[in-house]
C-alpha atoms as a PDB file:
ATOM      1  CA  UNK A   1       0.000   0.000   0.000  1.00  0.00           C
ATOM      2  CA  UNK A   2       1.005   3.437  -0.871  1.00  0.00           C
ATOM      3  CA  UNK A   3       0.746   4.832   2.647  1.00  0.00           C
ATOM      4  CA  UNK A   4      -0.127   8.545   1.139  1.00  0.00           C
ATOM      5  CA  UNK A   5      -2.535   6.963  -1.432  1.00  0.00           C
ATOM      6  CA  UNK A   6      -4.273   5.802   1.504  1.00  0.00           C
ATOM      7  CA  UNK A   7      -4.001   9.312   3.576  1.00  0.00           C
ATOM      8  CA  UNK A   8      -5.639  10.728   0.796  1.00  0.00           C
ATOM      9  CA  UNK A   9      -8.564   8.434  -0.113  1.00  0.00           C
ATOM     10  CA  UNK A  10      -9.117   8.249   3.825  1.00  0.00           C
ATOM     11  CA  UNK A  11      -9.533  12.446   4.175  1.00  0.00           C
ATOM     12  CA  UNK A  12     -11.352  12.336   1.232  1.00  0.00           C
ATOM     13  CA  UNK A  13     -14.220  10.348   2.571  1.00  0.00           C
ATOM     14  CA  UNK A  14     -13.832  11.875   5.926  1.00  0.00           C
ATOM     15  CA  UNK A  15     -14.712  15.295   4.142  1.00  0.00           C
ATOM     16  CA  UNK A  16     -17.146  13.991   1.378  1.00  0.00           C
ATOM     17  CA  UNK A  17     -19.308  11.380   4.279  1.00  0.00           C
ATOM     18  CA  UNK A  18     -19.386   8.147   1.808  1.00  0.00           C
ATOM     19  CA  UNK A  19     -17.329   6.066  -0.249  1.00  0.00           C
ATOM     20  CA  UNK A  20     -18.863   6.572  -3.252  1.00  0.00           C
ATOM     21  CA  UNK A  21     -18.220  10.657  -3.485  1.00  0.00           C
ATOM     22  CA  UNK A  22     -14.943  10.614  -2.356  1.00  0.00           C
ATOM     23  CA  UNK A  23     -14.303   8.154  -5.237  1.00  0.00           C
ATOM     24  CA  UNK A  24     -15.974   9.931  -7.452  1.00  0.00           C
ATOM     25  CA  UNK A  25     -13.895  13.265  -6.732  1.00  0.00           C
ATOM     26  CA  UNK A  26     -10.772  10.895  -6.815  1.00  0.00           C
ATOM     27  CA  UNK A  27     -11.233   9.881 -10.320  1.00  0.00           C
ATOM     28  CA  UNK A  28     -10.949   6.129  -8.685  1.00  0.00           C
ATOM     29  CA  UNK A  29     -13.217   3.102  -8.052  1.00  0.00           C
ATOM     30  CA  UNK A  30     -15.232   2.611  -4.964  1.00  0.00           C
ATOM     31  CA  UNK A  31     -13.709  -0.676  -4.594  1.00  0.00           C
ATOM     32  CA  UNK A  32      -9.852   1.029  -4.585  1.00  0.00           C
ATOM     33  CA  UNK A  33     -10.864   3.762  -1.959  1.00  0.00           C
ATOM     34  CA  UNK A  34     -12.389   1.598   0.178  1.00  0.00           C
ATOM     35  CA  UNK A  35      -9.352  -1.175  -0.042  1.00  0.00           C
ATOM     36  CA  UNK A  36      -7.132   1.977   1.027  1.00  0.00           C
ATOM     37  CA  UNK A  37      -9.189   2.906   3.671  1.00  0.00           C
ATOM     38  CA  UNK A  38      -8.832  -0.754   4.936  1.00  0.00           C
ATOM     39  CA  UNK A  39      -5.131  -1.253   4.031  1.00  0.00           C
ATOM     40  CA  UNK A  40      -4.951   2.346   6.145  1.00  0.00           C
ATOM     41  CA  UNK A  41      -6.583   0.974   9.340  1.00  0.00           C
ATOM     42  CA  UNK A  42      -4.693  -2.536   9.157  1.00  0.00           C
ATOM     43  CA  UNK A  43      -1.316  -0.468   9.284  1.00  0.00           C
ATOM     44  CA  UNK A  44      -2.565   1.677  11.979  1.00  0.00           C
ATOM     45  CA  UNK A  45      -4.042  -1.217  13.600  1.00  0.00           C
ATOM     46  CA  UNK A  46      -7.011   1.196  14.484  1.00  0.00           C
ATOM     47  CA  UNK A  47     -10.681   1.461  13.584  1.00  0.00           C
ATOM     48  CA  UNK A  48     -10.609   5.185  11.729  1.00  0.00           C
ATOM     49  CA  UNK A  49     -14.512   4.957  10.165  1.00  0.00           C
ATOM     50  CA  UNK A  50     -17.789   3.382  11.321  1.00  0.00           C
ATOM     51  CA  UNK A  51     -19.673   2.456   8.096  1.00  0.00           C
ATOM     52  CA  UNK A  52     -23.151   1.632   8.407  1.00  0.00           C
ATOM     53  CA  UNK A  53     -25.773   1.173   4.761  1.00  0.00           C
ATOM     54  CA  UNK A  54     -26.474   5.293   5.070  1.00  0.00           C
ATOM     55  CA  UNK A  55     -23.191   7.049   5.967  1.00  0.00           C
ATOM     56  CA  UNK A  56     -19.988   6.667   6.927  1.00  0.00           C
ATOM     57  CA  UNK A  57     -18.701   8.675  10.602  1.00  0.00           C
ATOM     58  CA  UNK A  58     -15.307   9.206  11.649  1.00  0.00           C
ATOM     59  CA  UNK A  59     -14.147   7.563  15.412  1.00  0.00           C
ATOM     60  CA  UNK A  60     -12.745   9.586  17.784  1.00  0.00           C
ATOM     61  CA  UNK A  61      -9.256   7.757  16.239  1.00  0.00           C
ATOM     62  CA  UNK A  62      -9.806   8.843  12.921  1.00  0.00           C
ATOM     63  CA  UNK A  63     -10.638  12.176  13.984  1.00  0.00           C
ATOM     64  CA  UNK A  64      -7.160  12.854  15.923  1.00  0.00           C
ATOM     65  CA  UNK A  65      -5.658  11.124  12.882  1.00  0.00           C
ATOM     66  CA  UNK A  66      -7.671  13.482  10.276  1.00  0.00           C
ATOM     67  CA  UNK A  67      -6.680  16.980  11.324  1.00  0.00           C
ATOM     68  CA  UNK A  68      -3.033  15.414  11.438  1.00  0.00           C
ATOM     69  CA  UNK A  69      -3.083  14.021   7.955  1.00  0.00           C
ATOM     70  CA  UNK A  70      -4.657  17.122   6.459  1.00  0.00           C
ATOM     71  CA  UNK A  71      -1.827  19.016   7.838  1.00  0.00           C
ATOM     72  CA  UNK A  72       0.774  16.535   6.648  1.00  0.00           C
ATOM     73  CA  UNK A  73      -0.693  16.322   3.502  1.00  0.00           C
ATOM     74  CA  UNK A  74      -0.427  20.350   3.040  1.00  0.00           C
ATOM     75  CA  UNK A  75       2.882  20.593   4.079  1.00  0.00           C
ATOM     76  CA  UNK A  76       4.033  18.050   2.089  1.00  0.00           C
ATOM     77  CA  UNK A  77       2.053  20.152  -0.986  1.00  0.00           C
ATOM     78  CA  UNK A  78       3.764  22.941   0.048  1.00  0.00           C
ATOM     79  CA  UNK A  79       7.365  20.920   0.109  1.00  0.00           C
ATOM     80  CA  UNK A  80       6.923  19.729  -3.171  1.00  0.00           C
ATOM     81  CA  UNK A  81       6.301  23.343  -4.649  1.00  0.00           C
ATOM     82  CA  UNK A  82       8.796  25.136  -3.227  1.00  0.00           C
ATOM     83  CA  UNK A  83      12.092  23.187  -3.919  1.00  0.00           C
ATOM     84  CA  UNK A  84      14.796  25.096  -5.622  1.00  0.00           C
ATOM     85  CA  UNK A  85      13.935  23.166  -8.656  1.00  0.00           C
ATOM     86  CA  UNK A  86       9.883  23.680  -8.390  1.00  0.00           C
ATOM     87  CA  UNK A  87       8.207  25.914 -10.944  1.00  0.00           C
ATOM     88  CA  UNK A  88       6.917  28.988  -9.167  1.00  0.00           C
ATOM     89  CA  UNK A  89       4.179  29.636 -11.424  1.00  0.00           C
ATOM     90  CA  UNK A  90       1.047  28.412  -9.949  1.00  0.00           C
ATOM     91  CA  UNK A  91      -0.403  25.291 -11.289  1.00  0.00           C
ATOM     92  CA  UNK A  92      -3.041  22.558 -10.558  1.00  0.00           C
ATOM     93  CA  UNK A  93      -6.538  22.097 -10.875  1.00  0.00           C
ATOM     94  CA  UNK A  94      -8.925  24.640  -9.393  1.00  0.00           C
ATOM     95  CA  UNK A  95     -12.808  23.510  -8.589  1.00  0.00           C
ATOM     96  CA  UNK A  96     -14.712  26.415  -8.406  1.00  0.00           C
ATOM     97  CA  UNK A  97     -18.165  27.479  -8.323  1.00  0.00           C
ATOM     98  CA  UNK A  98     -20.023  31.229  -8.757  1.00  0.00           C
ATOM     99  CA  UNK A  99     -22.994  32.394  -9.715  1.00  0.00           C
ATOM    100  CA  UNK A 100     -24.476  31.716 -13.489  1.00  0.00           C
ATOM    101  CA  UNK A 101     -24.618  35.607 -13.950  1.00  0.00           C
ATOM    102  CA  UNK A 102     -21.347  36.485 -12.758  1.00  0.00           C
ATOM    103  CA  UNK A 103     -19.656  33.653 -14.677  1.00  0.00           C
ATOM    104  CA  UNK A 104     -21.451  34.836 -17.674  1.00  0.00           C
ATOM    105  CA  UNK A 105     -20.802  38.115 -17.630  1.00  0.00           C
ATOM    106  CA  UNK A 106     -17.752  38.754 -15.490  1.00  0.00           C
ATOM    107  CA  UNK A 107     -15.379  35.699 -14.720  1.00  0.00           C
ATOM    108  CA  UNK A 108     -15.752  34.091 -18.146  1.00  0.00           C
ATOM    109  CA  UNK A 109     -14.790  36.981 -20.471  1.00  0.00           C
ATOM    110  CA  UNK A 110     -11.959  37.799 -17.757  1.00  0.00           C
ATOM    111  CA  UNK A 111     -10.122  34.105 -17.973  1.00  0.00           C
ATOM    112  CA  UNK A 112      -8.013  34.662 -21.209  1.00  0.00           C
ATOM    113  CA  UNK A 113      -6.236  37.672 -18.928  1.00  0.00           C
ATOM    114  CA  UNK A 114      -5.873  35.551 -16.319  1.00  0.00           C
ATOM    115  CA  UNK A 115      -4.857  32.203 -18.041  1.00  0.00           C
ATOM    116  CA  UNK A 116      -2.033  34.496 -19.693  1.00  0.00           C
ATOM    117  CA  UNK A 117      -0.761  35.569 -16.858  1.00  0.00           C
ATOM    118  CA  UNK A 118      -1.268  31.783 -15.360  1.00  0.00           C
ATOM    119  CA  UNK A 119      -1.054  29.283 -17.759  1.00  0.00           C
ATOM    120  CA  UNK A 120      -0.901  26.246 -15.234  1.00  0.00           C
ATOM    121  CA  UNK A 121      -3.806  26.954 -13.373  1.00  0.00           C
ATOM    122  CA  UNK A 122      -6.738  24.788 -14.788  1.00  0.00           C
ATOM    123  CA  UNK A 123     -10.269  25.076 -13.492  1.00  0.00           C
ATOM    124  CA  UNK A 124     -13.790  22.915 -13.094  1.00  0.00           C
ATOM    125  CA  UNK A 125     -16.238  25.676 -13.075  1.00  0.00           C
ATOM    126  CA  UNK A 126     -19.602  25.356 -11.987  1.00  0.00           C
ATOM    127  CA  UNK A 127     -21.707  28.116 -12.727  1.00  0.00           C
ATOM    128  CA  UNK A 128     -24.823  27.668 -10.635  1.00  0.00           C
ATOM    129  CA  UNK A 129     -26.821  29.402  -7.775  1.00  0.00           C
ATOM    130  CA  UNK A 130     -27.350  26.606  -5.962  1.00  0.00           C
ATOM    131  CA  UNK A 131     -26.232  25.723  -2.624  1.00  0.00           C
ATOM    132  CA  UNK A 132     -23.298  23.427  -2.850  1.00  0.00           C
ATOM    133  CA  UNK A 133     -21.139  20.978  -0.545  1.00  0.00           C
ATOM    134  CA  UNK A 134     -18.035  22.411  -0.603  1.00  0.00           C
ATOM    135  CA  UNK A 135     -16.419  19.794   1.185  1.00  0.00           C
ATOM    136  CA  UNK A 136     -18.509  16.840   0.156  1.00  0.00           C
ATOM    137  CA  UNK A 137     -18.185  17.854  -3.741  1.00  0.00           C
ATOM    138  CA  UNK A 138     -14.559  18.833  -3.421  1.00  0.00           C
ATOM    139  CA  UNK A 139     -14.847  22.176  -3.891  1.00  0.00           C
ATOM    140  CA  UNK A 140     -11.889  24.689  -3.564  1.00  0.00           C
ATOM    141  CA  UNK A 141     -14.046  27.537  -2.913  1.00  0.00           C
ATOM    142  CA  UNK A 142     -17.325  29.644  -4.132  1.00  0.00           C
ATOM    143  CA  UNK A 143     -17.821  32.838  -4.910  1.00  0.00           C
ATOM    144  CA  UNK A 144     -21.826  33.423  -3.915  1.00  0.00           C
ATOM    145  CA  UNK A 145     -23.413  36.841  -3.467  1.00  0.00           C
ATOM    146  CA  UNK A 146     -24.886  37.826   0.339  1.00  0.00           C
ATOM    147  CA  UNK A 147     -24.303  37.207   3.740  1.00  0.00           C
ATOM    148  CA  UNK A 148     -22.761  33.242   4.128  1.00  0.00           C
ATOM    149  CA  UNK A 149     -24.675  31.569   6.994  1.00  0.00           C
ATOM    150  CA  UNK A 150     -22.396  28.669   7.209  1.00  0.00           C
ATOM    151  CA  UNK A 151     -20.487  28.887  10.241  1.00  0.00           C
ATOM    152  CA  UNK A 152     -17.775  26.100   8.988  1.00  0.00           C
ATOM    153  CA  UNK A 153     -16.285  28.290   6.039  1.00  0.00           C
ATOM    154  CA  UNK A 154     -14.007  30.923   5.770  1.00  0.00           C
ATOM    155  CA  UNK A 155     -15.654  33.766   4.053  1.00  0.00           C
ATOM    156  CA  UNK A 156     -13.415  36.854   2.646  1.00  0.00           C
ATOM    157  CA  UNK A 157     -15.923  39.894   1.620  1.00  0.00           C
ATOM    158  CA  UNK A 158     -14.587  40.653  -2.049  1.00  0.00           C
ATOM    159  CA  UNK A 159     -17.121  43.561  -3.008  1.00  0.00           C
ATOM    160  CA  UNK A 160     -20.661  44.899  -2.890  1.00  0.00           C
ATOM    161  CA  UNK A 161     -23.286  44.972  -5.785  1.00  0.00           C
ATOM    162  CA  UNK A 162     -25.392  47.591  -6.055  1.00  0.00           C
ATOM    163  CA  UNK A 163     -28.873  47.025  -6.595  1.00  0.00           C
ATOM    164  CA  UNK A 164     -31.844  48.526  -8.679  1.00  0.00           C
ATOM    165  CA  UNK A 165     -35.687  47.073  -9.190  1.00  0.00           C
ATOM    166  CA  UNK A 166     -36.661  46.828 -12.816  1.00  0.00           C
ATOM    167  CA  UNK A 167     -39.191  45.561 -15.032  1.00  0.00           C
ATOM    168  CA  UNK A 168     -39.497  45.196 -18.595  1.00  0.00           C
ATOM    169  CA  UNK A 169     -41.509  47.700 -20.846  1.00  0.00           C
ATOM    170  CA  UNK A 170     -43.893  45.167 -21.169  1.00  0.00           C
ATOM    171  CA  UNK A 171     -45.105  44.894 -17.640  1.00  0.00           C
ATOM    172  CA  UNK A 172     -45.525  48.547 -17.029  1.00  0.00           C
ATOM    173  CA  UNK A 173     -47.745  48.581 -19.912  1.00  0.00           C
ATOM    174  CA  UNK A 174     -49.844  45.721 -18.281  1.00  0.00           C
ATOM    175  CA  UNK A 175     -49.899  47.678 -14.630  1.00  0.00           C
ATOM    176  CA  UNK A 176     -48.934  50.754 -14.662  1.00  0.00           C
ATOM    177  CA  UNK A 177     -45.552  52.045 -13.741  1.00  0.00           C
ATOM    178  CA  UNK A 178     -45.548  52.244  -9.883  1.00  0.00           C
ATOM    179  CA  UNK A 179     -44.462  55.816  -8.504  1.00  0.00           C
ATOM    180  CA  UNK A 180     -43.658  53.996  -4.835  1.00  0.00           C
ATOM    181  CA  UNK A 181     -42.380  51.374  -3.930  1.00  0.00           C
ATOM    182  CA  UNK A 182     -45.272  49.926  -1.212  1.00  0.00           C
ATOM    183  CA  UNK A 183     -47.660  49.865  -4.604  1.00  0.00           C
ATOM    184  CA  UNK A 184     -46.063  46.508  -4.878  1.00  0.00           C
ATOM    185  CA  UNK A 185     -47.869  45.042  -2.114  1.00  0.00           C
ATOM    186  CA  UNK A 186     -51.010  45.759  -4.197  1.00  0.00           C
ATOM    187  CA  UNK A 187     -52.367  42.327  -5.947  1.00  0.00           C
ATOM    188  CA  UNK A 188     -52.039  43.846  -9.646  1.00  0.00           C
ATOM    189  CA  UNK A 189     -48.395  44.285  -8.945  1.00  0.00           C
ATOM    190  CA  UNK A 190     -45.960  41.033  -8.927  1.00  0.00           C
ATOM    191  CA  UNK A 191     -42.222  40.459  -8.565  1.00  0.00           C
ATOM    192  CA  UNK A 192     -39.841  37.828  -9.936  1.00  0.00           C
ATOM    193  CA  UNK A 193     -38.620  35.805  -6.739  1.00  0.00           C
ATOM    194  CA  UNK A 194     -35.263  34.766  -6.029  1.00  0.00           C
ATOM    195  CA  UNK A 195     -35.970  31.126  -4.523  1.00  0.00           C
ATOM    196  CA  UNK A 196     -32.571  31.601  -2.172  1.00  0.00           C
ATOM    197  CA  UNK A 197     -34.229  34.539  -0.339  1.00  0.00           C
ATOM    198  CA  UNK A 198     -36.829  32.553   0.847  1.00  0.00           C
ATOM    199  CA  UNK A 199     -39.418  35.449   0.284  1.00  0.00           C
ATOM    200  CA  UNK A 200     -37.453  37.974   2.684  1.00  0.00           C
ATOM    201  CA  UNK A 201     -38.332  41.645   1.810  1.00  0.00           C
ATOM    202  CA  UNK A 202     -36.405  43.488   0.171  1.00  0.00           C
ATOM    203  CA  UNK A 203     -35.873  46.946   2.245  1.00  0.00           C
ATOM    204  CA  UNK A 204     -35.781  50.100   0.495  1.00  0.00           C
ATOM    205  CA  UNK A 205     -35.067  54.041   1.855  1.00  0.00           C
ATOM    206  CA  UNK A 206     -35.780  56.966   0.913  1.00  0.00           C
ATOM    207  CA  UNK A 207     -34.668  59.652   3.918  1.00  0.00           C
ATOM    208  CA  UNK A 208     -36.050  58.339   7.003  1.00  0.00           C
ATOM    209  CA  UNK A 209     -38.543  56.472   5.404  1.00  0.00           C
ATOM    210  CA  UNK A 210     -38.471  52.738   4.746  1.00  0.00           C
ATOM    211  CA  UNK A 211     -40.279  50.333   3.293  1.00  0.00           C
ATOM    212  CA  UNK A 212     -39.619  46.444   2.825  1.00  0.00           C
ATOM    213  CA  UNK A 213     -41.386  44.490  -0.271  1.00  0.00           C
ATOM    214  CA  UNK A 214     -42.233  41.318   0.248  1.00  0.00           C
ATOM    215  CA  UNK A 215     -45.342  41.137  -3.420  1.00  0.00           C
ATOM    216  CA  UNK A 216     -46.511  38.427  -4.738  1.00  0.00           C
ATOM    217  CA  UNK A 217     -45.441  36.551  -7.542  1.00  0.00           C
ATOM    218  CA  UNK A 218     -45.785  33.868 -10.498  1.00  0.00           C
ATOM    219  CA  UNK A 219     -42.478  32.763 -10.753  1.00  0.00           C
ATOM    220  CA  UNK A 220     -39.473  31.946  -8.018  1.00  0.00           C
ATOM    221  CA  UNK A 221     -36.398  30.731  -9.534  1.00  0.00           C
ATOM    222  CA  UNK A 222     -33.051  29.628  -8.691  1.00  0.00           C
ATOM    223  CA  UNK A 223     -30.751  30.508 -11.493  1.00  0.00           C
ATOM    224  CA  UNK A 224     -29.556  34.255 -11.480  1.00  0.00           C
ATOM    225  CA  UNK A 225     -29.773  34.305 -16.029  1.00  0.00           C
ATOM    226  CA  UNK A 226     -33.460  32.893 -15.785  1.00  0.00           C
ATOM    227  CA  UNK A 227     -34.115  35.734 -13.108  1.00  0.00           C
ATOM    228  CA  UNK A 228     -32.799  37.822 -15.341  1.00  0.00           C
ATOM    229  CA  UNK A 229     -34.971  36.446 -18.395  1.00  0.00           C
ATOM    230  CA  UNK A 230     -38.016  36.378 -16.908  1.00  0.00           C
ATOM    231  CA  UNK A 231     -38.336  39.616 -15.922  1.00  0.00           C
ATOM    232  CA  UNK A 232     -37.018  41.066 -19.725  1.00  0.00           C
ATOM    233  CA  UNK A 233     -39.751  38.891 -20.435  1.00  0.00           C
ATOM    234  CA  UNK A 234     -42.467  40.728 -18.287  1.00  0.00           C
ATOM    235  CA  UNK A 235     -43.385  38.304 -15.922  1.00  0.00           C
ATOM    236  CA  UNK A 236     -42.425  40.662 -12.871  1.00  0.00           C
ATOM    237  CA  UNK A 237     -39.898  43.407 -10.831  1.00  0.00           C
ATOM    238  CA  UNK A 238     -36.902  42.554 -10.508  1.00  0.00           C
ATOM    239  CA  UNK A 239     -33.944  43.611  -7.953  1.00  0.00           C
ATOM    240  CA  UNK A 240     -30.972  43.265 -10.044  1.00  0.00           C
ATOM    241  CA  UNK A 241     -27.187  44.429  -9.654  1.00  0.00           C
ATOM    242  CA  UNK A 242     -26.106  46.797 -11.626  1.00  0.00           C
ATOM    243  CA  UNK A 243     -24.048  44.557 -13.175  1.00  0.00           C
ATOM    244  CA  UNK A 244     -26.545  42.491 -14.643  1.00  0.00           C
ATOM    245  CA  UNK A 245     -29.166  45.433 -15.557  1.00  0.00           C
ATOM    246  CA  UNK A 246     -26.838  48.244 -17.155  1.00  0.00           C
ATOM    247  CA  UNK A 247     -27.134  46.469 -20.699  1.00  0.00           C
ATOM    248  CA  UNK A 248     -30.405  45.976 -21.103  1.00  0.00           C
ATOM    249  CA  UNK A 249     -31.324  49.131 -19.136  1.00  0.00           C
ATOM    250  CA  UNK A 250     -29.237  51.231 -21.578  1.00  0.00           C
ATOM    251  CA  UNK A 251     -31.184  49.413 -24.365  1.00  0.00           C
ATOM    252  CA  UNK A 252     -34.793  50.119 -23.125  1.00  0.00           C
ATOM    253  CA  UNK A 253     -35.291  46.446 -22.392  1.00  0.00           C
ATOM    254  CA  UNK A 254     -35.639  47.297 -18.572  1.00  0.00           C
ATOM    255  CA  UNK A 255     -36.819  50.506 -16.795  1.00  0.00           C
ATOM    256  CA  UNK A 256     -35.344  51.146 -13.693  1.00  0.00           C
ATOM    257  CA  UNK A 257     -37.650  52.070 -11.139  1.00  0.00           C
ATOM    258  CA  UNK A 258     -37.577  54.291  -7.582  1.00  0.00           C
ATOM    259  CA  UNK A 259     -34.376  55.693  -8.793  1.00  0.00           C
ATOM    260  CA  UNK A 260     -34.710  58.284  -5.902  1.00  0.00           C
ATOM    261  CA  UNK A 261     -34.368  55.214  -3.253  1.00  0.00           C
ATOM    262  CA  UNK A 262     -31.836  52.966  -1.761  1.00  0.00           C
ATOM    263  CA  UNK A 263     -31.369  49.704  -1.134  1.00  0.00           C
ATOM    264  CA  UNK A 264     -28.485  48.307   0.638  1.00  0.00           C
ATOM    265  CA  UNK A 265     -26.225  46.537  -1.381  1.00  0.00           C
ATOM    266  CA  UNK A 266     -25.969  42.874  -1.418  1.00  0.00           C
ATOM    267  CA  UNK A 267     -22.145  41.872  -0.440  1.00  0.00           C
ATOM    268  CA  UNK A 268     -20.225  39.286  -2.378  1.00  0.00           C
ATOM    269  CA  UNK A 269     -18.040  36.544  -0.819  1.00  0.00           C
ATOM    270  CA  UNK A 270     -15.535  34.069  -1.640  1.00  0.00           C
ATOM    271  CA  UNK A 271     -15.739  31.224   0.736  1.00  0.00           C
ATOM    272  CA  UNK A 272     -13.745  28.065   1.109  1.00  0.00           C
ATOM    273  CA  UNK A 273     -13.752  24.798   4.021  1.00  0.00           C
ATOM    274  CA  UNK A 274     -11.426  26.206   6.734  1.00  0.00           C
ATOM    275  CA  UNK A 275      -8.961  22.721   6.453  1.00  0.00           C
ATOM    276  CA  UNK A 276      -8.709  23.199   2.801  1.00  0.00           C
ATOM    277  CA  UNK A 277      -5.006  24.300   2.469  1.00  0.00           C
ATOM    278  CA  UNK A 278      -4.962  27.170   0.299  1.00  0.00           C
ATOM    279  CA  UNK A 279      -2.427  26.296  -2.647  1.00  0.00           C
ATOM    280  CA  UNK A 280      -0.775  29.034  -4.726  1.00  0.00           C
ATOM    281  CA  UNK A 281      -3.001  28.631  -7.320  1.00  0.00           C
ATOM    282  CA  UNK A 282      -6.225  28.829  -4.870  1.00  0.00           C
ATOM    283  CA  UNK A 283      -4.417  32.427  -3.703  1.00  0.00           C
ATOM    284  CA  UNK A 284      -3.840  33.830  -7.062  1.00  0.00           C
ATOM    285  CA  UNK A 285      -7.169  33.178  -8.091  1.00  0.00           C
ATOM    286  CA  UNK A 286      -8.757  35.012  -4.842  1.00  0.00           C
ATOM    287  CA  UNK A 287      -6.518  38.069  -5.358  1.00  0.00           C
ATOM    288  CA  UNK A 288      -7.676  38.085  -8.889  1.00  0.00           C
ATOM    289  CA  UNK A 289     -11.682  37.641  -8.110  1.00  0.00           C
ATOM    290  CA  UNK A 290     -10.906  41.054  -5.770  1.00  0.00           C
ATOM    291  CA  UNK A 291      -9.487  42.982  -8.789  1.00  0.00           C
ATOM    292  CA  UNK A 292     -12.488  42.097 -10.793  1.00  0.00           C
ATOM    293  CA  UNK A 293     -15.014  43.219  -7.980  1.00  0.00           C
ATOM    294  CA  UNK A 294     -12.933  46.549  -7.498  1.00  0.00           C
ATOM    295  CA  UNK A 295     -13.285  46.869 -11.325  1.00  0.00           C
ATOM    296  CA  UNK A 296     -17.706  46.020 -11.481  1.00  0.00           C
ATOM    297  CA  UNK A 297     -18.764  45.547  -7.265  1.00  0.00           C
ATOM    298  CA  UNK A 298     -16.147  47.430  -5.495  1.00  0.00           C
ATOM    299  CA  UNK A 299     -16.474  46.712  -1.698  1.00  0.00           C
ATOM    300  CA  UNK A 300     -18.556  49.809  -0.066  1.00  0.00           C
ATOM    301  CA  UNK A 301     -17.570  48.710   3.591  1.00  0.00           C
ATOM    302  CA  UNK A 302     -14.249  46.948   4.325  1.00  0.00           C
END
């Protein structure tokens, strides 16, 4: 047995709960982790996993011997990179996950700059809204817009998008074009929900007035570019970054509405598991996600 083939398979199903992922994120067979996992405990003479049919827990053994293998492992990453001899360019394989919209029409356009200036960096990018696993999908980190709830990741605030409600010609013409913002509570009025808000209003000011919006709505979705579509196609309002708006705004495709009141802006995050060691290539890509928010979501607050 390869005693670090086994130190890896056996943090990867710590961190992943089940055989099956961590193989799966190993590019290996269920049948090889789980031998390595075995051939692991037989050297160590110690029981490091209970299995049962549903999951797979970690004994108070395995635990001690977890944190201490993740550390090993990193250090021996960060051995093998810096020799004398060791490219210092960045390289490896980057998973990574951000929002559809801000893959679409920030990150993406951005990478030929950055693969230039990093040509051994390659990347698995997911480009969802969803809610994801970092550490049971193998995830090196996520860059998700709004407060992170999840006590077990490190979050660095990158920026801030500014926000604006909109809706599409179209709807105005239906219902009117609303000269306050509590006319949305009225039943002729609907929004476009964001299914991740879980219907929380959105607050707006104006002076010492305030108002929060909860309206109803049609549609609640969970992908920021069909957001985005259905209210150019008139189905609601919409709260939209700037970002995402100024296009079709400029073209007449949205109308931007209560332009006289504020809305506090929604922050944007990268966040990553707290034992994940951060590799070169992990660090160059978080500096470079804050010079594209300073360039379209500066940070308002530090």
């Amino acid at each position: 047995m390869d005693r670090f083939d086994g130190m890896r398979a056996f943090v990867r199903v710590v961190e992943a709960g089940s055989f099956t992922k961590a193989a799966d994120t190993l590019g290996m067979s269920r049948t090889s982790v789980t031998q390595l996992v075995q051939q692991l405990e037989a050297h160590l003479r110690l029981k490091l996993l209970n299995r049962t049919t549903r999951k797979v827990n970690v004994t108070a053994d395995g635990a001690v011997y977890y944190e201490r293998v993740v550390r090993l492992l990193a250090d021996l990453h960060d051995i093998e990179n810096n020799l004398p001899g060791a490219s210092p360019a960045p390289r490896g394989l980057l998973r990574v996950d951000v929002p559809s919209p801000f893959a679409n029409m920030i990150l993406v356009p951005a990478l030929p700059a950055f693969h230039a200036r990093f040509p051994e960096i390659q990347f698995d990018l997911g480009a969802s809204d969803r809610k994801v696993d970092l550490i049971g999908e193998n995830v090196d980190c996520v860059v998700r817009g709004g407060e992170i709830t999840d006590g077990s990741l490190v979050a660095r605030h990158v920026g801030d998008l500014r926000l604006g409600v909109y809706a599409a010609p179209s709807y105005l013409a239906q219902v009117g074009t609303p000269a306050h913002p509590g006319e949305l509570q009225d039943s002729r009025h609907r929004i476009v929900r964001f299914r991740w808000t879980n219907g929380l209003p959105y607050a707006m000011r104006r002076g010492a007035e305030t108002v929060k919006i909860a309206g109803h709505y049609v549609l609640a979705i969970d992908d920021g570019n069909a957001y985005l579509t259905a209210g150019l196609a008139g189905l609601g309002v919409l709260w939209l970054p700037d970002y995402m708006a100024r296009e079709h705004a400029a073209k007449g495709a949205l109308v931007r509405l209560f332009t006289d009141w504020d809305i506090d802006p929604m922050p944007l995050y990268v966040a990553y598991p707290p034992n994940r060691y951060l590799s070169k290539a992990l660090r160059v890509f978080i500096d470079w996600i804050v010079e594209l928010t300073a360039q379209h979501a500066p940070p308002t607050r530090s």
